[in-house]
PDB file of N, CA and C in Angstrom:
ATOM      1  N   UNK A   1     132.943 -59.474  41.658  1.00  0.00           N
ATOM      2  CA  UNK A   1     132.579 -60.168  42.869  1.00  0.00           C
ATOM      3  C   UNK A   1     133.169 -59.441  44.070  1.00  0.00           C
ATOM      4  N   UNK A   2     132.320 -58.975  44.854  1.00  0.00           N
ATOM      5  CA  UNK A   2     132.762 -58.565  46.182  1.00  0.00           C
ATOM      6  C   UNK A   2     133.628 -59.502  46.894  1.00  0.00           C
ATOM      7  N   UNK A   3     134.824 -58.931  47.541  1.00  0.00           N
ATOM      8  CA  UNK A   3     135.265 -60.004  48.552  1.00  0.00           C
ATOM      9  C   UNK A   3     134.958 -60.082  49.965  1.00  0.00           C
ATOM     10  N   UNK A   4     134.808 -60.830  50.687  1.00  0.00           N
ATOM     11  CA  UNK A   4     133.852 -61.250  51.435  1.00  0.00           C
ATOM     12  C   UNK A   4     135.152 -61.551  52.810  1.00  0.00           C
ATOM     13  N   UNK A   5     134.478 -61.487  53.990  1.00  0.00           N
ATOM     14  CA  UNK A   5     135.405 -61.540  55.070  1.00  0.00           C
ATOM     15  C   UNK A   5     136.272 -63.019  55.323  1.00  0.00           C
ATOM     16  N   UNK A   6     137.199 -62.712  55.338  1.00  0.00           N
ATOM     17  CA  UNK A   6     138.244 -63.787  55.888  1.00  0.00           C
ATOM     18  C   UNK A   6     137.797 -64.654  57.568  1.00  0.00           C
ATOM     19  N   UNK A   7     136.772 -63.301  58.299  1.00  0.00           N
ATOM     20  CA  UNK A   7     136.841 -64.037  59.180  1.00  0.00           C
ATOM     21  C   UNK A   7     135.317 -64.995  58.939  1.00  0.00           C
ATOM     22  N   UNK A   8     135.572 -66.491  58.550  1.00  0.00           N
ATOM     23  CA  UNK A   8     134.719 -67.455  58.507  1.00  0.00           C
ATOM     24  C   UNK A   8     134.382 -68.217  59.100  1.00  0.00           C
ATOM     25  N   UNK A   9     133.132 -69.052  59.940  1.00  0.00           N
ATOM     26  CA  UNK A   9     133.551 -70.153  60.211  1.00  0.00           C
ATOM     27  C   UNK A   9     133.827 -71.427  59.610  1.00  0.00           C
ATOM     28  N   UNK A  10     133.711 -71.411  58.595  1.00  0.00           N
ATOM     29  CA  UNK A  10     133.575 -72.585  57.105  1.00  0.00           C
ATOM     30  C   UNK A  10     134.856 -72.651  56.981  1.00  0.00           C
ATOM     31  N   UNK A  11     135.546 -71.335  56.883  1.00  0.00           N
ATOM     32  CA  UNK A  11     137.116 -70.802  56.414  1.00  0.00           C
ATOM     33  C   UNK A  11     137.682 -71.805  57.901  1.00  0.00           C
ATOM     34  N   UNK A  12     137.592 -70.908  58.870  1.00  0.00           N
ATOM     35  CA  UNK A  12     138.202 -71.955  59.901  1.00  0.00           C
ATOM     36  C   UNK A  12     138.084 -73.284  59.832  1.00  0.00           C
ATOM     37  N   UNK A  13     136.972 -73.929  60.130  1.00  0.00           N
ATOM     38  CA  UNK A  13     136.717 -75.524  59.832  1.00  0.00           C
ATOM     39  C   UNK A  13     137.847 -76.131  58.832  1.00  0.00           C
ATOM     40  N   UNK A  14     138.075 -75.435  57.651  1.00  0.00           N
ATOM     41  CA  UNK A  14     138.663 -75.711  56.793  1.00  0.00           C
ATOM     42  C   UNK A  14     139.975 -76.331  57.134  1.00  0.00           C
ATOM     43  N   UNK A  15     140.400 -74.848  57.321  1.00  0.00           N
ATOM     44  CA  UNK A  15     142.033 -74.591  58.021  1.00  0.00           C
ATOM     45  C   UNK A  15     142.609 -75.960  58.896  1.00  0.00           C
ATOM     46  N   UNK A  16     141.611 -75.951  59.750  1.00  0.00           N
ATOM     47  CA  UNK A  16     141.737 -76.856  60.918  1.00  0.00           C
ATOM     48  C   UNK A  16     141.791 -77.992  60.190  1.00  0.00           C
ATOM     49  N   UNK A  17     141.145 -78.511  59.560  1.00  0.00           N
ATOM     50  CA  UNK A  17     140.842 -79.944  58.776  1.00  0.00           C
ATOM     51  C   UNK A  17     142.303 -80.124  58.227  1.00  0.00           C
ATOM     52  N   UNK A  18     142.653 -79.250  57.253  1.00  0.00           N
ATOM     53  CA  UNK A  18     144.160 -79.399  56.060  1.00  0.00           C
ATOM     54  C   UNK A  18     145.257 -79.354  57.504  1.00  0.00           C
ATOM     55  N   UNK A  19     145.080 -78.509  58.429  1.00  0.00           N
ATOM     56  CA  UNK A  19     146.021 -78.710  59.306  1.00  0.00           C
ATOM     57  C   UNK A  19     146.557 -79.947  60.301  1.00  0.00           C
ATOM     58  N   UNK A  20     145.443 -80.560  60.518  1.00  0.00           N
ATOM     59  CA  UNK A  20     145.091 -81.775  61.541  1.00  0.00           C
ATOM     60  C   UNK A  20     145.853 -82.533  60.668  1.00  0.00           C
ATOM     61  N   UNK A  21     145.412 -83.039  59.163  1.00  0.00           N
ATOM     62  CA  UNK A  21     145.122 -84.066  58.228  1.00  0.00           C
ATOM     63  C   UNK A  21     146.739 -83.963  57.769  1.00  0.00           C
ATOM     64  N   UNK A  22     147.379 -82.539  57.839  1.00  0.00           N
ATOM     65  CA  UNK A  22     148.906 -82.714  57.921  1.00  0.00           C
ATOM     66  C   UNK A  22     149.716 -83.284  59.022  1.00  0.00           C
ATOM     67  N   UNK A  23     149.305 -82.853  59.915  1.00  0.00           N
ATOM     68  CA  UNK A  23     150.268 -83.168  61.103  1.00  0.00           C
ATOM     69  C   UNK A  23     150.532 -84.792  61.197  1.00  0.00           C
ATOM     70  N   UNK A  24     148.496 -85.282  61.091  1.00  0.00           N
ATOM     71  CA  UNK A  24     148.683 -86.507  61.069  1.00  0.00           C
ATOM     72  C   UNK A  24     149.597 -87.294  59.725  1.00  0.00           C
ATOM     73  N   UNK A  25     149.804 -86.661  58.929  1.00  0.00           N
ATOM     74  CA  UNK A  25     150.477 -87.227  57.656  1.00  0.00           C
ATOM     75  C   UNK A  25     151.836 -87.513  58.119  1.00  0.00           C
ATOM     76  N   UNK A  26     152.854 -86.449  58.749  1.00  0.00           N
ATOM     77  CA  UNK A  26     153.946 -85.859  59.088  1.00  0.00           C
ATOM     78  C   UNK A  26     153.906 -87.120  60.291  1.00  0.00           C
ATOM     79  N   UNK A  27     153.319 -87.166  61.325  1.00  0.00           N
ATOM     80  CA  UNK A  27     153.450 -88.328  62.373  1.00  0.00           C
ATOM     81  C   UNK A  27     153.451 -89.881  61.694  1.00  0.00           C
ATOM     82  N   UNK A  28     152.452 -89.672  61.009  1.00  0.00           N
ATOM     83  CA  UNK A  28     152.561 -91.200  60.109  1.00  0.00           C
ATOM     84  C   UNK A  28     154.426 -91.778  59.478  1.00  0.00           C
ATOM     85  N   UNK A  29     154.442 -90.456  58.469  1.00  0.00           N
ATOM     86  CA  UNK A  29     155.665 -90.574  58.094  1.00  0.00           C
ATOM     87  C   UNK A  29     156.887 -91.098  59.059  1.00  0.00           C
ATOM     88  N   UNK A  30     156.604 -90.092  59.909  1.00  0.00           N
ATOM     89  CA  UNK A  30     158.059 -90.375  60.946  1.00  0.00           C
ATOM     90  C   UNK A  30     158.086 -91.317  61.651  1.00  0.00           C
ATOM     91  N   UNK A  31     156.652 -91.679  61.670  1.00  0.00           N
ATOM     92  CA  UNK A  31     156.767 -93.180  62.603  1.00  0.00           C
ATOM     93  C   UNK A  31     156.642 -94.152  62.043  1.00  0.00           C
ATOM     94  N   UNK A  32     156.993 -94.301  60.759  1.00  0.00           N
ATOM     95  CA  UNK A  32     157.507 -95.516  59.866  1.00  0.00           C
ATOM     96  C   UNK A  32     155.673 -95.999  59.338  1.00  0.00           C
ATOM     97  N   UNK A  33     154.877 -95.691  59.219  1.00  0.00           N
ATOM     98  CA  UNK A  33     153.236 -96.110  59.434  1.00  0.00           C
ATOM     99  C   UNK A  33     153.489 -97.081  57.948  1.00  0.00           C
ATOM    100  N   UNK A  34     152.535 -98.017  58.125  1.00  0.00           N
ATOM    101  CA  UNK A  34     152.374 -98.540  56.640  1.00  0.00           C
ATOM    102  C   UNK A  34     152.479 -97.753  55.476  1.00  0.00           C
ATOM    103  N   UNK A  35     152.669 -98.040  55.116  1.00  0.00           N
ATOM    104  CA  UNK A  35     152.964 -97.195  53.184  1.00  0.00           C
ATOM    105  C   UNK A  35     151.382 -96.788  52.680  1.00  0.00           C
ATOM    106  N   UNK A  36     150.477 -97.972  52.903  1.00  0.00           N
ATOM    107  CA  UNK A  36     148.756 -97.711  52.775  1.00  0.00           C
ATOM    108  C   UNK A  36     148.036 -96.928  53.671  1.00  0.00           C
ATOM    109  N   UNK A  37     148.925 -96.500  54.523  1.00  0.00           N
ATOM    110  CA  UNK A  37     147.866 -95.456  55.718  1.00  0.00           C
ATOM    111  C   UNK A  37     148.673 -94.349  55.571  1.00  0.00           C
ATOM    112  N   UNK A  38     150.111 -94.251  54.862  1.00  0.00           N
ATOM    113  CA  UNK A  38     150.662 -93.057  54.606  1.00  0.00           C
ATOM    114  C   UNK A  38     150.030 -92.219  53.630  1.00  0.00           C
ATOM    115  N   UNK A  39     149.967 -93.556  52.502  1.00  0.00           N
ATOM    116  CA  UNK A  39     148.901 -92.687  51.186  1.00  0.00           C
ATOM    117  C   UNK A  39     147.322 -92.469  51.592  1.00  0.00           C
ATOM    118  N   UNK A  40     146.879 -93.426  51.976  1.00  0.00           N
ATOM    119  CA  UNK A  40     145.462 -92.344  52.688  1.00  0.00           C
ATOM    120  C   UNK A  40     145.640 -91.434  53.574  1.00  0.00           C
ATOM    121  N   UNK A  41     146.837 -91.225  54.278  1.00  0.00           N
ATOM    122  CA  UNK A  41     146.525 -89.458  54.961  1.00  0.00           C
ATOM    123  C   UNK A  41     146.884 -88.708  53.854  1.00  0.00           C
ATOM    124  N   UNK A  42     148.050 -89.126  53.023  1.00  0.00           N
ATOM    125  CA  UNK A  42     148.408 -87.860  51.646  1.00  0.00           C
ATOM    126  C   UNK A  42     147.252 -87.814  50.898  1.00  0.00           C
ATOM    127  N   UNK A  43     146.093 -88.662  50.566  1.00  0.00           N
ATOM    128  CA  UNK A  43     145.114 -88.381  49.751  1.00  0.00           C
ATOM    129  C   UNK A  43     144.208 -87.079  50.654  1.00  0.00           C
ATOM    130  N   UNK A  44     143.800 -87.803  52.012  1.00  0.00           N
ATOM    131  CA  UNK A  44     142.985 -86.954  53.320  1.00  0.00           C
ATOM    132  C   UNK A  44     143.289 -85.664  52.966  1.00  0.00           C
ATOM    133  N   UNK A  45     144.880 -85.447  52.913  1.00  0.00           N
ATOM    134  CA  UNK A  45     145.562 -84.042  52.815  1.00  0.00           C
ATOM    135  C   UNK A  45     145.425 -83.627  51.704  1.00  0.00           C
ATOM    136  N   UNK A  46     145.458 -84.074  50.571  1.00  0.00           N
ATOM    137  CA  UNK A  46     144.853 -83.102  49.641  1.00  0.00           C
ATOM    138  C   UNK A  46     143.703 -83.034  49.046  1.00  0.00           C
ATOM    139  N   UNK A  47     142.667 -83.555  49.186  1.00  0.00           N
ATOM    140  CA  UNK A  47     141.131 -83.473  49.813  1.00  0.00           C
ATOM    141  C   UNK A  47     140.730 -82.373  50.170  1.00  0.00           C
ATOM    142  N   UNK A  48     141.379 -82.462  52.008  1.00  0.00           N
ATOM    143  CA  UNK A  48     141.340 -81.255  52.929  1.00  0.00           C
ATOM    144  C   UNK A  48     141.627 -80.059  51.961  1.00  0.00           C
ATOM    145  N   UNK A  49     142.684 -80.006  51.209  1.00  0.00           N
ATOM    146  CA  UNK A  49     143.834 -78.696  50.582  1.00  0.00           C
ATOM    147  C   UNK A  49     142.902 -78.382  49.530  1.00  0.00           C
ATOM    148  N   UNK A  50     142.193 -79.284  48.808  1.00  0.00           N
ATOM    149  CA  UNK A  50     141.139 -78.619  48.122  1.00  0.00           C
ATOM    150  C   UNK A  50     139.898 -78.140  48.385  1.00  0.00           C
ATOM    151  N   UNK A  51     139.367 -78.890  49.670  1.00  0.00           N
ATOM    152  CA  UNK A  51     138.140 -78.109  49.965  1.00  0.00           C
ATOM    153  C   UNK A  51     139.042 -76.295  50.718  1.00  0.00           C
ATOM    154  N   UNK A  52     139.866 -76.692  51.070  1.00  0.00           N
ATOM    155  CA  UNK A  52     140.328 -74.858  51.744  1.00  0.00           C
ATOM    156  C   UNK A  52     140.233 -74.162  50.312  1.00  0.00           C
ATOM    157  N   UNK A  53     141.081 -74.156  49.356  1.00  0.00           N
ATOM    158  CA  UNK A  53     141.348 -73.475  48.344  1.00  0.00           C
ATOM    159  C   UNK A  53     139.832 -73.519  48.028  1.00  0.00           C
ATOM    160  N   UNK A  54     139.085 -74.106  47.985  1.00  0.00           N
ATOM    161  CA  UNK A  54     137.398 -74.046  47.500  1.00  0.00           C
ATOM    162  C   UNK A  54     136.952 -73.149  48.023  1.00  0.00           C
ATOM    163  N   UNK A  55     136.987 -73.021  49.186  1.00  0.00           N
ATOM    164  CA  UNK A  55     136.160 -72.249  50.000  1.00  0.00           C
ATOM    165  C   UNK A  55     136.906 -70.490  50.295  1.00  0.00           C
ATOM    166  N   UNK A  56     138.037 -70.643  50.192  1.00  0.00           N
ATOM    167  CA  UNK A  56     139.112 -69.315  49.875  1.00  0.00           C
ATOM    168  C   UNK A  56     138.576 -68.730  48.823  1.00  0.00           C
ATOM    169  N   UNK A  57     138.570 -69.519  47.808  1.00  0.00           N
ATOM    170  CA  UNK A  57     137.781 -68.564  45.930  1.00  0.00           C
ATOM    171  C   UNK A  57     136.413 -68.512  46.392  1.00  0.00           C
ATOM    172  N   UNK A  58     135.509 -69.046  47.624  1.00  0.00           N
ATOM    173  CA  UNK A  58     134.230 -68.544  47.605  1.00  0.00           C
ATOM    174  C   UNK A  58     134.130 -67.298  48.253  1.00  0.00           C
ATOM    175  N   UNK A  59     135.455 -66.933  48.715  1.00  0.00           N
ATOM    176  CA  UNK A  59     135.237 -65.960  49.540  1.00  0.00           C
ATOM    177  C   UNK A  59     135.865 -64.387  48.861  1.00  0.00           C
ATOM    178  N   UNK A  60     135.965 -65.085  47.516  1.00  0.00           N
ATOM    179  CA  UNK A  60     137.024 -63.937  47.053  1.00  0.00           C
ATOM    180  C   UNK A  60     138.734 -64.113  46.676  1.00  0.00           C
ATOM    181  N   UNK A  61     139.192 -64.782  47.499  1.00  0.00           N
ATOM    182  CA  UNK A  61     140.310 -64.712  47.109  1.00  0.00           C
ATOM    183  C   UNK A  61     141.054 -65.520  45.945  1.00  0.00           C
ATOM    184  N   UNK A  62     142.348 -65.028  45.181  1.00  0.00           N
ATOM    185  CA  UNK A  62     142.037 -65.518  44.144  1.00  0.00           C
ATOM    186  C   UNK A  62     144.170 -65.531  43.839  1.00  0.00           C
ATOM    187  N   UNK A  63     144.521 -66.276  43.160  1.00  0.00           N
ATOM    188  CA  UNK A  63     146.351 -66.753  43.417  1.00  0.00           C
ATOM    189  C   UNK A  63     146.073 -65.779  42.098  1.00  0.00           C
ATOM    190  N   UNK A  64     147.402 -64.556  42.528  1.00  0.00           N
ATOM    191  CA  UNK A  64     147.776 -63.409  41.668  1.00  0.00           C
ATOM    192  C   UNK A  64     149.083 -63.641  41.506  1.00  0.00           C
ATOM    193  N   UNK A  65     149.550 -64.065  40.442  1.00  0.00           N
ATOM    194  CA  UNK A  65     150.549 -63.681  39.012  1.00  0.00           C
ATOM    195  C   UNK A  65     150.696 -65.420  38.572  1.00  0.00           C
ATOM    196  N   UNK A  66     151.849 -65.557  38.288  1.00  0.00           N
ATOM    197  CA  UNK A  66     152.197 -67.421  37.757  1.00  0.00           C
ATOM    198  C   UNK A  66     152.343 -68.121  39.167  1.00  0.00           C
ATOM    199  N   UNK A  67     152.337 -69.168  38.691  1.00  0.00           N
ATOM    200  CA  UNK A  67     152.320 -70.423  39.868  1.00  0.00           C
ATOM    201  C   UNK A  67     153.512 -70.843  39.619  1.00  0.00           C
ATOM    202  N   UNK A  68     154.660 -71.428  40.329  1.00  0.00           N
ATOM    203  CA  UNK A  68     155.804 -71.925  39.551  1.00  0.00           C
ATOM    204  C   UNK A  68     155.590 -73.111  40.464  1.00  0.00           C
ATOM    205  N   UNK A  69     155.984 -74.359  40.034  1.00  0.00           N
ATOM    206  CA  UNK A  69     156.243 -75.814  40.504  1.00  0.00           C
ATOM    207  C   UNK A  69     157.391 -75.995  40.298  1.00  0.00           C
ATOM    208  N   UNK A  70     158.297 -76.522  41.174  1.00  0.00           N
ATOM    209  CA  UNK A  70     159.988 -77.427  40.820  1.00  0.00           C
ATOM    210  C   UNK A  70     159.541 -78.736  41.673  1.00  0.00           C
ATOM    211  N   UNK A  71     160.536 -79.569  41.044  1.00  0.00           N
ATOM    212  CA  UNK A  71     161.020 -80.553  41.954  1.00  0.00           C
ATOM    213  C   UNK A  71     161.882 -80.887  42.212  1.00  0.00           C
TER     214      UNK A  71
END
């Protein structure tokens, strides 16, 4: 598969969306927001985080070596 340009507008849209959909998460949090509008922006946000990563592998790009998770 050819890889295909980074510069997108789909790619942007994206960006912008996971970015917005954080900030608003991060403001929710700090401003004490209901616990039920906290978890619908954390759902919003990873929604958003999957349509980016969707649209990143349409473009080619692709997560090179292991993934490590801690908590």
């Amino acid at each position: 598969m050819a890889q295909k340009s980074f510069d997108d507008p789909a790619l942007r849209a994206c960006m912008a969306q996971y970015l917005a959909t954080a900030v608003a998460l991060d403001e929710a949090a700090d401003l004490g927001a209901e616990p039920r509008d906290v978890l619908e922006l954390a759902e919003a946000k990873a929604m958003a985080g999957m349509a980016l990563r969707r649209r990143l592998g349409e473009l080619g790009w692709s997560v090179s070596g292991p993934q490590h998770t801690s908590l």
